[in-house]
PDB file of N, CA and C in Angstrom:
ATOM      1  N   UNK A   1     -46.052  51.945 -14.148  1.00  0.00           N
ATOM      2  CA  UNK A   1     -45.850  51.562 -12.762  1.00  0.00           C
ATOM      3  C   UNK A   1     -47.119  50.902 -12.250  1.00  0.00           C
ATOM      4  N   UNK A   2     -47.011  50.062 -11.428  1.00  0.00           N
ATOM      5  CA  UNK A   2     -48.147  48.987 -10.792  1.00  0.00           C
ATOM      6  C   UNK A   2     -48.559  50.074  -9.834  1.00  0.00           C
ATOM      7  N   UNK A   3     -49.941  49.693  -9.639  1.00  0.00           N
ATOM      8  CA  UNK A   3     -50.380  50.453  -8.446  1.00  0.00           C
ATOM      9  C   UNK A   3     -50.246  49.896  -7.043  1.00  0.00           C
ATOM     10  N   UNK A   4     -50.575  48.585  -7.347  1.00  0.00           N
ATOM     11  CA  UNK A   4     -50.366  47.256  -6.524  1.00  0.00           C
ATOM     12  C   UNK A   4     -49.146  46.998  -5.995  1.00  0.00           C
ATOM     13  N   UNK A   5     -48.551  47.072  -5.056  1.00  0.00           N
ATOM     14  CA  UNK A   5     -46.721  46.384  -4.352  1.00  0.00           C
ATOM     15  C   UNK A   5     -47.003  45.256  -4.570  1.00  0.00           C
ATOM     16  N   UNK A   6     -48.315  44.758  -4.346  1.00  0.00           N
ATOM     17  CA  UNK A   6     -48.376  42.764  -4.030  1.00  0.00           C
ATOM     18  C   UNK A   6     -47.792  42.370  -5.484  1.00  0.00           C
ATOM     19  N   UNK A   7     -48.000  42.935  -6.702  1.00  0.00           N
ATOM     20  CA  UNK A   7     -47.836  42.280  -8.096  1.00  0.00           C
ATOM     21  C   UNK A   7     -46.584  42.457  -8.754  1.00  0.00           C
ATOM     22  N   UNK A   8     -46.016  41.710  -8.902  1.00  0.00           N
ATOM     23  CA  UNK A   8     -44.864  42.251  -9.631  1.00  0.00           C
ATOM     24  C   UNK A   8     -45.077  42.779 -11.321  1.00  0.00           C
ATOM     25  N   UNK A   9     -44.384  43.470 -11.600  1.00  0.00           N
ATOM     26  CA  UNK A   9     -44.444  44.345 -13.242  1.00  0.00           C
ATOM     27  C   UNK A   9     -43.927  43.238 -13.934  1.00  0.00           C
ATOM     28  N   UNK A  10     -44.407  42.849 -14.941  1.00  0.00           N
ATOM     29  CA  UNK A  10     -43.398  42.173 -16.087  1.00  0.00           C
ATOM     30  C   UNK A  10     -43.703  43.201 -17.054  1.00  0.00           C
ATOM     31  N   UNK A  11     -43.548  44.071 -17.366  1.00  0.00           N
ATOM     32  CA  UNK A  11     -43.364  44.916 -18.466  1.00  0.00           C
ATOM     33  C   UNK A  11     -42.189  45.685 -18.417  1.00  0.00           C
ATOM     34  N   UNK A  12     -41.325  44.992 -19.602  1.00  0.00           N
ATOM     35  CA  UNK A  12     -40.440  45.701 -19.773  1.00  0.00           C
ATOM     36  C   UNK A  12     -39.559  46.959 -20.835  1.00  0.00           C
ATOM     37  N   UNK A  13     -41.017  47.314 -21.416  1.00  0.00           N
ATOM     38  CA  UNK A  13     -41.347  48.993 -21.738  1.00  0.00           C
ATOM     39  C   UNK A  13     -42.375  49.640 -21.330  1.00  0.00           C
ATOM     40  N   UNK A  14     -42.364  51.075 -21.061  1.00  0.00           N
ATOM     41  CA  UNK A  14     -42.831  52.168 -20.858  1.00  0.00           C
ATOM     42  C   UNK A  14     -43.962  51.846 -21.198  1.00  0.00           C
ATOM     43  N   UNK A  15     -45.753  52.433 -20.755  1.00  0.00           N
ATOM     44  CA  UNK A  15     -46.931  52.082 -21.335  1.00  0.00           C
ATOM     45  C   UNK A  15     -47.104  53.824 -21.695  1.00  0.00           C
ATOM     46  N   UNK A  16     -47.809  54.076 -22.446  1.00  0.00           N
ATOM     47  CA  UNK A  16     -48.226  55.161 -22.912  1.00  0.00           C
ATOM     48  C   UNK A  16     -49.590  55.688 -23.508  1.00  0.00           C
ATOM     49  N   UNK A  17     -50.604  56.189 -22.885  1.00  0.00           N
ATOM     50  CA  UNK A  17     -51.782  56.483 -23.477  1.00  0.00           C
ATOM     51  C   UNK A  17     -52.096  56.201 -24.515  1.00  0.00           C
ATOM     52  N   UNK A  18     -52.843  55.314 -25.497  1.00  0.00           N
ATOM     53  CA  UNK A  18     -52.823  55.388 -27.145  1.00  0.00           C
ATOM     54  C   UNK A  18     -54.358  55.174 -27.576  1.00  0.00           C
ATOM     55  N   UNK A  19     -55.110  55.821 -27.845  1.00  0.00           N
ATOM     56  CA  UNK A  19     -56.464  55.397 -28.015  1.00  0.00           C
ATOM     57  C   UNK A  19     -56.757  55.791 -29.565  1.00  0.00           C
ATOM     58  N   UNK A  20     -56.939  54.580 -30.139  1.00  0.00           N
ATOM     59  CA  UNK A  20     -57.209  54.467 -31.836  1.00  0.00           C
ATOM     60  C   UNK A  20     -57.792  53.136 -32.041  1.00  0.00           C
ATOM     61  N   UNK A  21     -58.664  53.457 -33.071  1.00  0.00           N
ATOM     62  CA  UNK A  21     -58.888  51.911 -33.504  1.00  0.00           C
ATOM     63  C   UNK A  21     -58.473  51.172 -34.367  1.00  0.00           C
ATOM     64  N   UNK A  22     -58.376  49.655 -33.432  1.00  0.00           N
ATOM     65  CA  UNK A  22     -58.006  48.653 -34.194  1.00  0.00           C
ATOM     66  C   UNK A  22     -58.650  48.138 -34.483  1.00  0.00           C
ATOM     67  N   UNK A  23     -58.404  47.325 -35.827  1.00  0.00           N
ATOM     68  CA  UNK A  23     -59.349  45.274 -36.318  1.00  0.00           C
ATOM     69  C   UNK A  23     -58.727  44.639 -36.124  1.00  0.00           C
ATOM     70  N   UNK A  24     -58.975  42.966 -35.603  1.00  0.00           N
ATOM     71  CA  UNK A  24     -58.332  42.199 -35.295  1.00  0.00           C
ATOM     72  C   UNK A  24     -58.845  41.079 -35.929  1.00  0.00           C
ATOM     73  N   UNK A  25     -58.141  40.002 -36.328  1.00  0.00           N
ATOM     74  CA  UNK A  25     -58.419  38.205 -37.095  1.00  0.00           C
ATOM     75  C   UNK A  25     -57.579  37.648 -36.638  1.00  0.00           C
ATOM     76  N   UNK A  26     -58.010  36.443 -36.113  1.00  0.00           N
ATOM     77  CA  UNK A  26     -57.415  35.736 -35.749  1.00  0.00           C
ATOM     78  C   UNK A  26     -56.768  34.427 -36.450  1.00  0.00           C
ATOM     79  N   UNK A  27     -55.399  34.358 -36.364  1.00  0.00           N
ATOM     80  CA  UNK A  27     -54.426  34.042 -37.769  1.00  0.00           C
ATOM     81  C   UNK A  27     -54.349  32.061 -37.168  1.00  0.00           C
ATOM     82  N   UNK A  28     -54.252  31.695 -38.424  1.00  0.00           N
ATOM     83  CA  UNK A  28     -54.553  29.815 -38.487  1.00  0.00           C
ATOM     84  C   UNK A  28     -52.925  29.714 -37.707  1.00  0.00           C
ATOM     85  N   UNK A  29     -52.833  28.620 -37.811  1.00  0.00           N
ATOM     86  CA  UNK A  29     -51.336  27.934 -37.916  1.00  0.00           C
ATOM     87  C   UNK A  29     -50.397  28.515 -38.389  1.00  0.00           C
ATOM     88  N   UNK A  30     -50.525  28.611 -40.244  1.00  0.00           N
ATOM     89  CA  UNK A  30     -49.793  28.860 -40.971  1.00  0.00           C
ATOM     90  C   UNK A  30     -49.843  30.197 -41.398  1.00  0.00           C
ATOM     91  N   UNK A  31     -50.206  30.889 -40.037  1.00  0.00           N
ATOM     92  CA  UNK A  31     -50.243  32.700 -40.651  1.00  0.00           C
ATOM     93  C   UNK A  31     -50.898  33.445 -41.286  1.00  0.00           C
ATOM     94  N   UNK A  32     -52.178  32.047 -41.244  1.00  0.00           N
ATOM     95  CA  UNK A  32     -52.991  32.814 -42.679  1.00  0.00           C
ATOM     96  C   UNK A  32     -54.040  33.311 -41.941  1.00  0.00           C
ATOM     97  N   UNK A  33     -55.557  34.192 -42.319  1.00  0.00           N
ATOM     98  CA  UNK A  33     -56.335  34.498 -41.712  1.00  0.00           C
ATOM     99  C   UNK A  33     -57.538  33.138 -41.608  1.00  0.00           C
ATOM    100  N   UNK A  34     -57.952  32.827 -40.665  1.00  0.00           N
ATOM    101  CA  UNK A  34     -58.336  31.582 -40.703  1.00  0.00           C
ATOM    102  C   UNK A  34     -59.825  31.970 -41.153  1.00  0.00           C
ATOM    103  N   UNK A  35     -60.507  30.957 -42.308  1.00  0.00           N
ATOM    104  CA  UNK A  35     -61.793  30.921 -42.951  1.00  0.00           C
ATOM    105  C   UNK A  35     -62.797  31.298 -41.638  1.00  0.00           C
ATOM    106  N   UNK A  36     -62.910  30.636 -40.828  1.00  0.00           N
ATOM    107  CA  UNK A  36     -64.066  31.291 -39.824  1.00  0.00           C
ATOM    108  C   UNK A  36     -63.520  32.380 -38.831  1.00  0.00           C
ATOM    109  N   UNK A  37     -62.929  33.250 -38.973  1.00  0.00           N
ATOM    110  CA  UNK A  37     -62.362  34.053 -38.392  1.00  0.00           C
ATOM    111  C   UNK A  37     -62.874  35.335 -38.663  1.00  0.00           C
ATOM    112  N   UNK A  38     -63.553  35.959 -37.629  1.00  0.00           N
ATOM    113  CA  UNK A  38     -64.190  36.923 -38.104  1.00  0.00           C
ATOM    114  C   UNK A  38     -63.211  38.115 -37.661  1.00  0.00           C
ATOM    115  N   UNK A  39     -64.027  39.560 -37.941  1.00  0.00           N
ATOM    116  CA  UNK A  39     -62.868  41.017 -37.871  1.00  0.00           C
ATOM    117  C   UNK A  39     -63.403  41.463 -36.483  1.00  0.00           C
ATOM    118  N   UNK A  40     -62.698  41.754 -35.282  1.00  0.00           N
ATOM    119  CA  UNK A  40     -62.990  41.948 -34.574  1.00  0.00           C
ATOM    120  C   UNK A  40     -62.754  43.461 -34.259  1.00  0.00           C
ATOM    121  N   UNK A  41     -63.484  44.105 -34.212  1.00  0.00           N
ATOM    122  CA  UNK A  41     -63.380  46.009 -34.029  1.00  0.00           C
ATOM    123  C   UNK A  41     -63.390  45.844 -32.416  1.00  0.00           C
ATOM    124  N   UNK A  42     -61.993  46.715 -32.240  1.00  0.00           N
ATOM    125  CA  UNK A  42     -61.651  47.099 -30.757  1.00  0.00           C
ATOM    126  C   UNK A  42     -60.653  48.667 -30.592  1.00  0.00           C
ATOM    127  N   UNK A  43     -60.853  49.207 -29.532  1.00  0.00           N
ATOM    128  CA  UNK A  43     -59.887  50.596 -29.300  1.00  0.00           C
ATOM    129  C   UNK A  43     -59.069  50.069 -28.206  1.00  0.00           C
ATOM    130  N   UNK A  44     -57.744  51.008 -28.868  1.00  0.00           N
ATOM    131  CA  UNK A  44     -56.336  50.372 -28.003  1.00  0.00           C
ATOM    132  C   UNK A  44     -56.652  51.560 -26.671  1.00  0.00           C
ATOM    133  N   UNK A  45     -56.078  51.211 -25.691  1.00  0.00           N
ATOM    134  CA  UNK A  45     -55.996  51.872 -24.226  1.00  0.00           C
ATOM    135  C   UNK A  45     -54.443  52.631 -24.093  1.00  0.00           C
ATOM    136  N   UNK A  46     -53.831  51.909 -24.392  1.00  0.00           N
ATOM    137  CA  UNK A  46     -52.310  52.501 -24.005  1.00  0.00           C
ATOM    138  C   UNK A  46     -51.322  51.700 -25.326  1.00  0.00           C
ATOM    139  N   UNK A  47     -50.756  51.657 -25.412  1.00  0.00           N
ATOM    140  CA  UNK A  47     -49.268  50.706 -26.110  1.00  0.00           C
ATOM    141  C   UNK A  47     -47.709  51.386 -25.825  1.00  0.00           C
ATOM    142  N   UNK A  48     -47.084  50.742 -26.287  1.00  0.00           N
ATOM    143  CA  UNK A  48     -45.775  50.548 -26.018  1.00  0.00           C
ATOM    144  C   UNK A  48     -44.782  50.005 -26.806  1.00  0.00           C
ATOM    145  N   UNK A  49     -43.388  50.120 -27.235  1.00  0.00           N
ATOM    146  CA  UNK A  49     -42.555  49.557 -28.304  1.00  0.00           C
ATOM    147  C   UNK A  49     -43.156  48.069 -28.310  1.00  0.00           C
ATOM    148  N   UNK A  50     -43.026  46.995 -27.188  1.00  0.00           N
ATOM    149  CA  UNK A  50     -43.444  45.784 -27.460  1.00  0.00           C
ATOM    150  C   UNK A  50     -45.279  45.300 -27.387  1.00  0.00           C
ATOM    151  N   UNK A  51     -45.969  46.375 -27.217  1.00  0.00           N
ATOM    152  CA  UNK A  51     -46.962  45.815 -27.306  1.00  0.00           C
ATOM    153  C   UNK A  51     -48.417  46.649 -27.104  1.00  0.00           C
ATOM    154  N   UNK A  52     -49.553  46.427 -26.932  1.00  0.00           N
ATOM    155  CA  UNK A  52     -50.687  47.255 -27.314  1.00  0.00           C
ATOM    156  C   UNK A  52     -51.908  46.693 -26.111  1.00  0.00           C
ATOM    157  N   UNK A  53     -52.590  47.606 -25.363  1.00  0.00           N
ATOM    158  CA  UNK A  53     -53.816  47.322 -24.854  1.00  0.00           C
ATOM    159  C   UNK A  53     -54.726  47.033 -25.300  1.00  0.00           C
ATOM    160  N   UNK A  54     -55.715  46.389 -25.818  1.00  0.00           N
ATOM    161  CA  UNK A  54     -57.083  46.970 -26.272  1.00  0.00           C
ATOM    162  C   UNK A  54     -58.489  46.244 -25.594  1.00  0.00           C
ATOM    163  N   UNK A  55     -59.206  47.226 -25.671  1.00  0.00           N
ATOM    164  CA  UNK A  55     -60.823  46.992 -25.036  1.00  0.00           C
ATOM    165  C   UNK A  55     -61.550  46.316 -26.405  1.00  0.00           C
ATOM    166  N   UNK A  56     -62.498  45.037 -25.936  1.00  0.00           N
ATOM    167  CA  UNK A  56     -62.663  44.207 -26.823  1.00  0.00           C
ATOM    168  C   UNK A  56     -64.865  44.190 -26.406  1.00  0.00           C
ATOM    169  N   UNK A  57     -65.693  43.817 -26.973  1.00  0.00           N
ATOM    170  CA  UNK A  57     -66.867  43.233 -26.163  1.00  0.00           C
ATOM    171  C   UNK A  57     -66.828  41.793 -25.900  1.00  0.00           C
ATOM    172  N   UNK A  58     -65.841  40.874 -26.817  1.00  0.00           N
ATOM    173  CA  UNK A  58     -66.102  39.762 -26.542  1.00  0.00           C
ATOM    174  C   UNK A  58     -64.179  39.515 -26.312  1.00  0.00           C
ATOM    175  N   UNK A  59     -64.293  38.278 -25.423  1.00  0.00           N
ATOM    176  CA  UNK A  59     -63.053  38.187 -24.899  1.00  0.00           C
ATOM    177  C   UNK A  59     -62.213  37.183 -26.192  1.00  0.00           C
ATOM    178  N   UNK A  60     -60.643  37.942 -25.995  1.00  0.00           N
ATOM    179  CA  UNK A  60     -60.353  37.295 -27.048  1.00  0.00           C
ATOM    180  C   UNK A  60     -59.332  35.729 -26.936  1.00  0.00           C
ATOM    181  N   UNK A  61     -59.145  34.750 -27.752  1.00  0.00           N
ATOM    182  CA  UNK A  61     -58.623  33.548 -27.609  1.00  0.00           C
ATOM    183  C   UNK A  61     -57.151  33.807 -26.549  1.00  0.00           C
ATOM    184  N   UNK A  62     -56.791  33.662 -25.160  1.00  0.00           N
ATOM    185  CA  UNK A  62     -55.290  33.400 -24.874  1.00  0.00           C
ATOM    186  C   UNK A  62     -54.486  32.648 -25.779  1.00  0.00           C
ATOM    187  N   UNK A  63     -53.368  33.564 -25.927  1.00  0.00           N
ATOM    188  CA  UNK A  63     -51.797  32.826 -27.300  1.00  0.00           C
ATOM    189  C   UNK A  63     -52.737  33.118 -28.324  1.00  0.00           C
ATOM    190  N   UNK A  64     -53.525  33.323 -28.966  1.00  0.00           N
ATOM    191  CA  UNK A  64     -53.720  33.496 -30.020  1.00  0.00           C
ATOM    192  C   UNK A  64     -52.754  34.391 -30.652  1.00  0.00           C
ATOM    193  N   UNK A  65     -52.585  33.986 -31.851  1.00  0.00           N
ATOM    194  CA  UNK A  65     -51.640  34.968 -32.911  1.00  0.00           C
ATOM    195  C   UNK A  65     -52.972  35.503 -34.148  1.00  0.00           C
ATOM    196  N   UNK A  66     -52.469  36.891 -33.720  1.00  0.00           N
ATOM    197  CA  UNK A  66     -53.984  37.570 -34.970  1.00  0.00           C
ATOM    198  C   UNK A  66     -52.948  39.005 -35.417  1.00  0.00           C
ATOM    199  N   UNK A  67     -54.139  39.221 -36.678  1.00  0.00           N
ATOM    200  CA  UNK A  67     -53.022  40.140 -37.010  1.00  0.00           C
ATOM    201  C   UNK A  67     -54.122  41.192 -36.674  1.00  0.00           C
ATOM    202  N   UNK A  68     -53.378  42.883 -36.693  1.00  0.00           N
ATOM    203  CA  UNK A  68     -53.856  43.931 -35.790  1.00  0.00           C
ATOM    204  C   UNK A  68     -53.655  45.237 -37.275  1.00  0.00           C
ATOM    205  N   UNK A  69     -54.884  45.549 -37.832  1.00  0.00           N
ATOM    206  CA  UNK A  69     -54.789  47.027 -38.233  1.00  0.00           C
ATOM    207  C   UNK A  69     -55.224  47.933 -37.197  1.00  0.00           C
ATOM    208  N   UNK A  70     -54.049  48.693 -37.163  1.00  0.00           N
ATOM    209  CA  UNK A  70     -54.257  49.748 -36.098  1.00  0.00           C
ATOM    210  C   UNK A  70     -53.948  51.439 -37.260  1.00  0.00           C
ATOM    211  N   UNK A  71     -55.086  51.812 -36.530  1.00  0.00           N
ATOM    212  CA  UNK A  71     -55.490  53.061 -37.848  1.00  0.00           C
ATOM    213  C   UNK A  71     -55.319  54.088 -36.792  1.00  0.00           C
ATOM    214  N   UNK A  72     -53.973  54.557 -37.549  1.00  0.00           N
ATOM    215  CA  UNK A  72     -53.627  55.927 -37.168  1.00  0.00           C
ATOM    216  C   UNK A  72     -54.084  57.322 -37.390  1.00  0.00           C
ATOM    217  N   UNK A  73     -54.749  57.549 -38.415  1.00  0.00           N
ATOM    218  CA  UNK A  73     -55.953  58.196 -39.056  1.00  0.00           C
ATOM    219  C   UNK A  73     -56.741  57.711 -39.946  1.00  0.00           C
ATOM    220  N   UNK A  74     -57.367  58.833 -40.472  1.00  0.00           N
ATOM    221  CA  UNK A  74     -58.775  57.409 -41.338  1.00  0.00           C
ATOM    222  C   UNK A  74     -58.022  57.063 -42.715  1.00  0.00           C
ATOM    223  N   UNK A  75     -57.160  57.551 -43.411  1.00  0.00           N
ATOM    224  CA  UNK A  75     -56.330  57.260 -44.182  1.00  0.00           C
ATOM    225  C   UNK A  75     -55.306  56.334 -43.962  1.00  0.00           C
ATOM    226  N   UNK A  76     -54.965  56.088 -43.099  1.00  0.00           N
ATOM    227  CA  UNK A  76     -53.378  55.190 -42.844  1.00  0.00           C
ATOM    228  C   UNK A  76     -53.716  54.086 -41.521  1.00  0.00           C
ATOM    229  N   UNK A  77     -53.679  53.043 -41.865  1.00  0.00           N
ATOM    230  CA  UNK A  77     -53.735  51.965 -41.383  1.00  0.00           C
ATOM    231  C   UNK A  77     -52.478  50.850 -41.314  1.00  0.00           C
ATOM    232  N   UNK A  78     -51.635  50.392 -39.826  1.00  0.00           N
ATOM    233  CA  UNK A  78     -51.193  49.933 -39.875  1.00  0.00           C
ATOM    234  C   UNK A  78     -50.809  48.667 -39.191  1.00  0.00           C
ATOM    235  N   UNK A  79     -50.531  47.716 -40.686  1.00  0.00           N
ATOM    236  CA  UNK A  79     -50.644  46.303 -40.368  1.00  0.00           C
ATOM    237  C   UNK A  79     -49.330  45.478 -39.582  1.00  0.00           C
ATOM    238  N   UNK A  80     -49.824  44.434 -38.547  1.00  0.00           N
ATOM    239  CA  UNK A  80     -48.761  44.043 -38.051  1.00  0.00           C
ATOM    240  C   UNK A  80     -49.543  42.827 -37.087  1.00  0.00           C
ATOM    241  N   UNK A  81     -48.479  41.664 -36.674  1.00  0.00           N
ATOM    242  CA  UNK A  81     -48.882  40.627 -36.502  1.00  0.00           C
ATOM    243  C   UNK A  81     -48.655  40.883 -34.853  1.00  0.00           C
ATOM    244  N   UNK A  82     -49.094  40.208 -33.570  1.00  0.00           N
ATOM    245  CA  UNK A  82     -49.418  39.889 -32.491  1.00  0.00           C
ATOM    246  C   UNK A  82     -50.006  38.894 -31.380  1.00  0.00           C
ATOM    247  N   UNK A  83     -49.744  38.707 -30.170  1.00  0.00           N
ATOM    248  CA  UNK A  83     -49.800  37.723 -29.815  1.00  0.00           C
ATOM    249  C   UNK A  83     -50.508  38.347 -28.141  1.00  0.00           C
ATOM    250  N   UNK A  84     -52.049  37.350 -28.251  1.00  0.00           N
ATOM    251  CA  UNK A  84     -52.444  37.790 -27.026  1.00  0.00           C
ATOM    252  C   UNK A  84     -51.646  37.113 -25.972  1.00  0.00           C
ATOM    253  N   UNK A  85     -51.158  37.784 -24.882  1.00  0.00           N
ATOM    254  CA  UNK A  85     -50.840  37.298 -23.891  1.00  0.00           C
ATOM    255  C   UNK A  85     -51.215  37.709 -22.435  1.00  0.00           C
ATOM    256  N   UNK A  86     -52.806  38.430 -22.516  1.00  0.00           N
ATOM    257  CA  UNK A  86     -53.292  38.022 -21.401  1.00  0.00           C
ATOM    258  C   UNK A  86     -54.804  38.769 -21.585  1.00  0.00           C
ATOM    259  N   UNK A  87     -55.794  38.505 -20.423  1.00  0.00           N
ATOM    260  CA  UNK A  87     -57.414  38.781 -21.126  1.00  0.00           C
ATOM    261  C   UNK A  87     -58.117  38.897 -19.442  1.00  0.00           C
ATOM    262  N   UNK A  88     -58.769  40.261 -19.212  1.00  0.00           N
ATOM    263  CA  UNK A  88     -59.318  40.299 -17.829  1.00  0.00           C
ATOM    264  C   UNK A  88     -60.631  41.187 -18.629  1.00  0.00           C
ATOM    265  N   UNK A  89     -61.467  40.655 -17.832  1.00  0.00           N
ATOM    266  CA  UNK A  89     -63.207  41.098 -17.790  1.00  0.00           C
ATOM    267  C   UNK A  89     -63.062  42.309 -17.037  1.00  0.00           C
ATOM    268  N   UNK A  90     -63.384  43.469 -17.634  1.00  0.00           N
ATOM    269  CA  UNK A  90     -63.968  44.377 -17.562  1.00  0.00           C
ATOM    270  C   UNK A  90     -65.525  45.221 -16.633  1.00  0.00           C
ATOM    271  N   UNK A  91     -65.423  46.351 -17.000  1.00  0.00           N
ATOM    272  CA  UNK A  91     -66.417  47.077 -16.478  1.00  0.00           C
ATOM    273  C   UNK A  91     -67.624  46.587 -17.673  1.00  0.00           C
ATOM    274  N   UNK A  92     -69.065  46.548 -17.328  1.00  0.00           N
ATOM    275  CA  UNK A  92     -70.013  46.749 -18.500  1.00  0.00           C
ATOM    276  C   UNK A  92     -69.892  45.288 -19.900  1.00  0.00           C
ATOM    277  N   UNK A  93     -69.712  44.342 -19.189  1.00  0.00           N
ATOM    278  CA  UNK A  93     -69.076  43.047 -20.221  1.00  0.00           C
ATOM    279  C   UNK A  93     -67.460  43.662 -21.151  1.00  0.00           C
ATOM    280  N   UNK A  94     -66.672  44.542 -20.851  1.00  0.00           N
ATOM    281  CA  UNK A  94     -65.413  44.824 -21.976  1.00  0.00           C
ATOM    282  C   UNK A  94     -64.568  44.167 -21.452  1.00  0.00           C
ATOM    283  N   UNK A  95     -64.185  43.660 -22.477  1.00  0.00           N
ATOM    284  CA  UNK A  95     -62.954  43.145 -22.325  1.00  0.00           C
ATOM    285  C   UNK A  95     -61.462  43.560 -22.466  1.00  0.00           C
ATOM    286  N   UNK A  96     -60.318  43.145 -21.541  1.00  0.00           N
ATOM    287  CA  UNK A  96     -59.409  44.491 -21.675  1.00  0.00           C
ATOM    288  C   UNK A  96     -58.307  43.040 -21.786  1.00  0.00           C
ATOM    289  N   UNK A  97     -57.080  43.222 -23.312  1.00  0.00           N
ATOM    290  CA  UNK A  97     -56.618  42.044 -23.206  1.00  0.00           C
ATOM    291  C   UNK A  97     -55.180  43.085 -23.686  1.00  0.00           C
ATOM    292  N   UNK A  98     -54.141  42.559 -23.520  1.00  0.00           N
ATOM    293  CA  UNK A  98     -52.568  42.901 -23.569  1.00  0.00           C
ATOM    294  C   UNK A  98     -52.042  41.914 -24.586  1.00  0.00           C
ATOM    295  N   UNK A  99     -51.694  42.584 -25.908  1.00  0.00           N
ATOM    296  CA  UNK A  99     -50.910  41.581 -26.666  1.00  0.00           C
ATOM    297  C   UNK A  99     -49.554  42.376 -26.868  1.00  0.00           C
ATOM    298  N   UNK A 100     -48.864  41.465 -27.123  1.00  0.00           N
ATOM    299  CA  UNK A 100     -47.003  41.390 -27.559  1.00  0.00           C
ATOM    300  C   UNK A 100     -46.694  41.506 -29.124  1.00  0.00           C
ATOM    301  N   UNK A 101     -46.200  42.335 -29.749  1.00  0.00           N
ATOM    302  CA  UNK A 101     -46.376  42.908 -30.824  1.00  0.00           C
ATOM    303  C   UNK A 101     -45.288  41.047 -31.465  1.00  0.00           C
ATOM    304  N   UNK A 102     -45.587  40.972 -32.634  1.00  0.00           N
ATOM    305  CA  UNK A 102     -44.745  39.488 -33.391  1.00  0.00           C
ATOM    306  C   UNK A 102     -43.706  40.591 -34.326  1.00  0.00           C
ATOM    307  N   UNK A 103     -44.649  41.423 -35.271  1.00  0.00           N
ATOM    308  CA  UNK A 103     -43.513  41.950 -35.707  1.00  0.00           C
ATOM    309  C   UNK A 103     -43.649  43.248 -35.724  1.00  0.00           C
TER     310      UNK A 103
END
């Protein structure tokens, strides 16, 4: 739920507490991990069936498509593709960006 009346919600699942860490690369054209693409270490804030919070230090590309290991314990890591679709500056330089799960 918005805290805000002025904003309207476009979320149309449930958000839910989720704090784990993810890596993130940011994927070429053709899906692949692109040669200068470095691993970006970030912790998720909340997620949801369609999609995932996470706190970043450096802000990440808007539309970018990157793929996301999100490590559920230190053993099990799980891979899956995503799409930033939105990026607001933070407390302390963090960056807090909302992506849309691809698959």
């Amino acid at each position: 739920m918005n805290a805000d009346p002025g904003i309207e919600e476009k979320r149309r699942t449930k958000r839910y507490p989720f704090t784990v860490v993810v890596t993130i690369q940011e994927l070429s054209a053709g899906q692949k991990i692109s040669e200068n693409s470095s691993t970006i270490g970030c912790v998720s804030r909340n997620a949801s069936e369609s999609g995932i919070c996470l706190s970043t230090a450096v802000p990440l590309p808007y539309s970018a498509v990157v793929r996301c290991d999100i490590s559920v314990d230190l053993r099990i890591t799980i891979p899956t593709m995503a799409q930033v679709r939105w990026v607001q500056r933070g407390h302390a330089g963090e960056y807090r960006s909302g992506l849309a799960y691809i698959l």
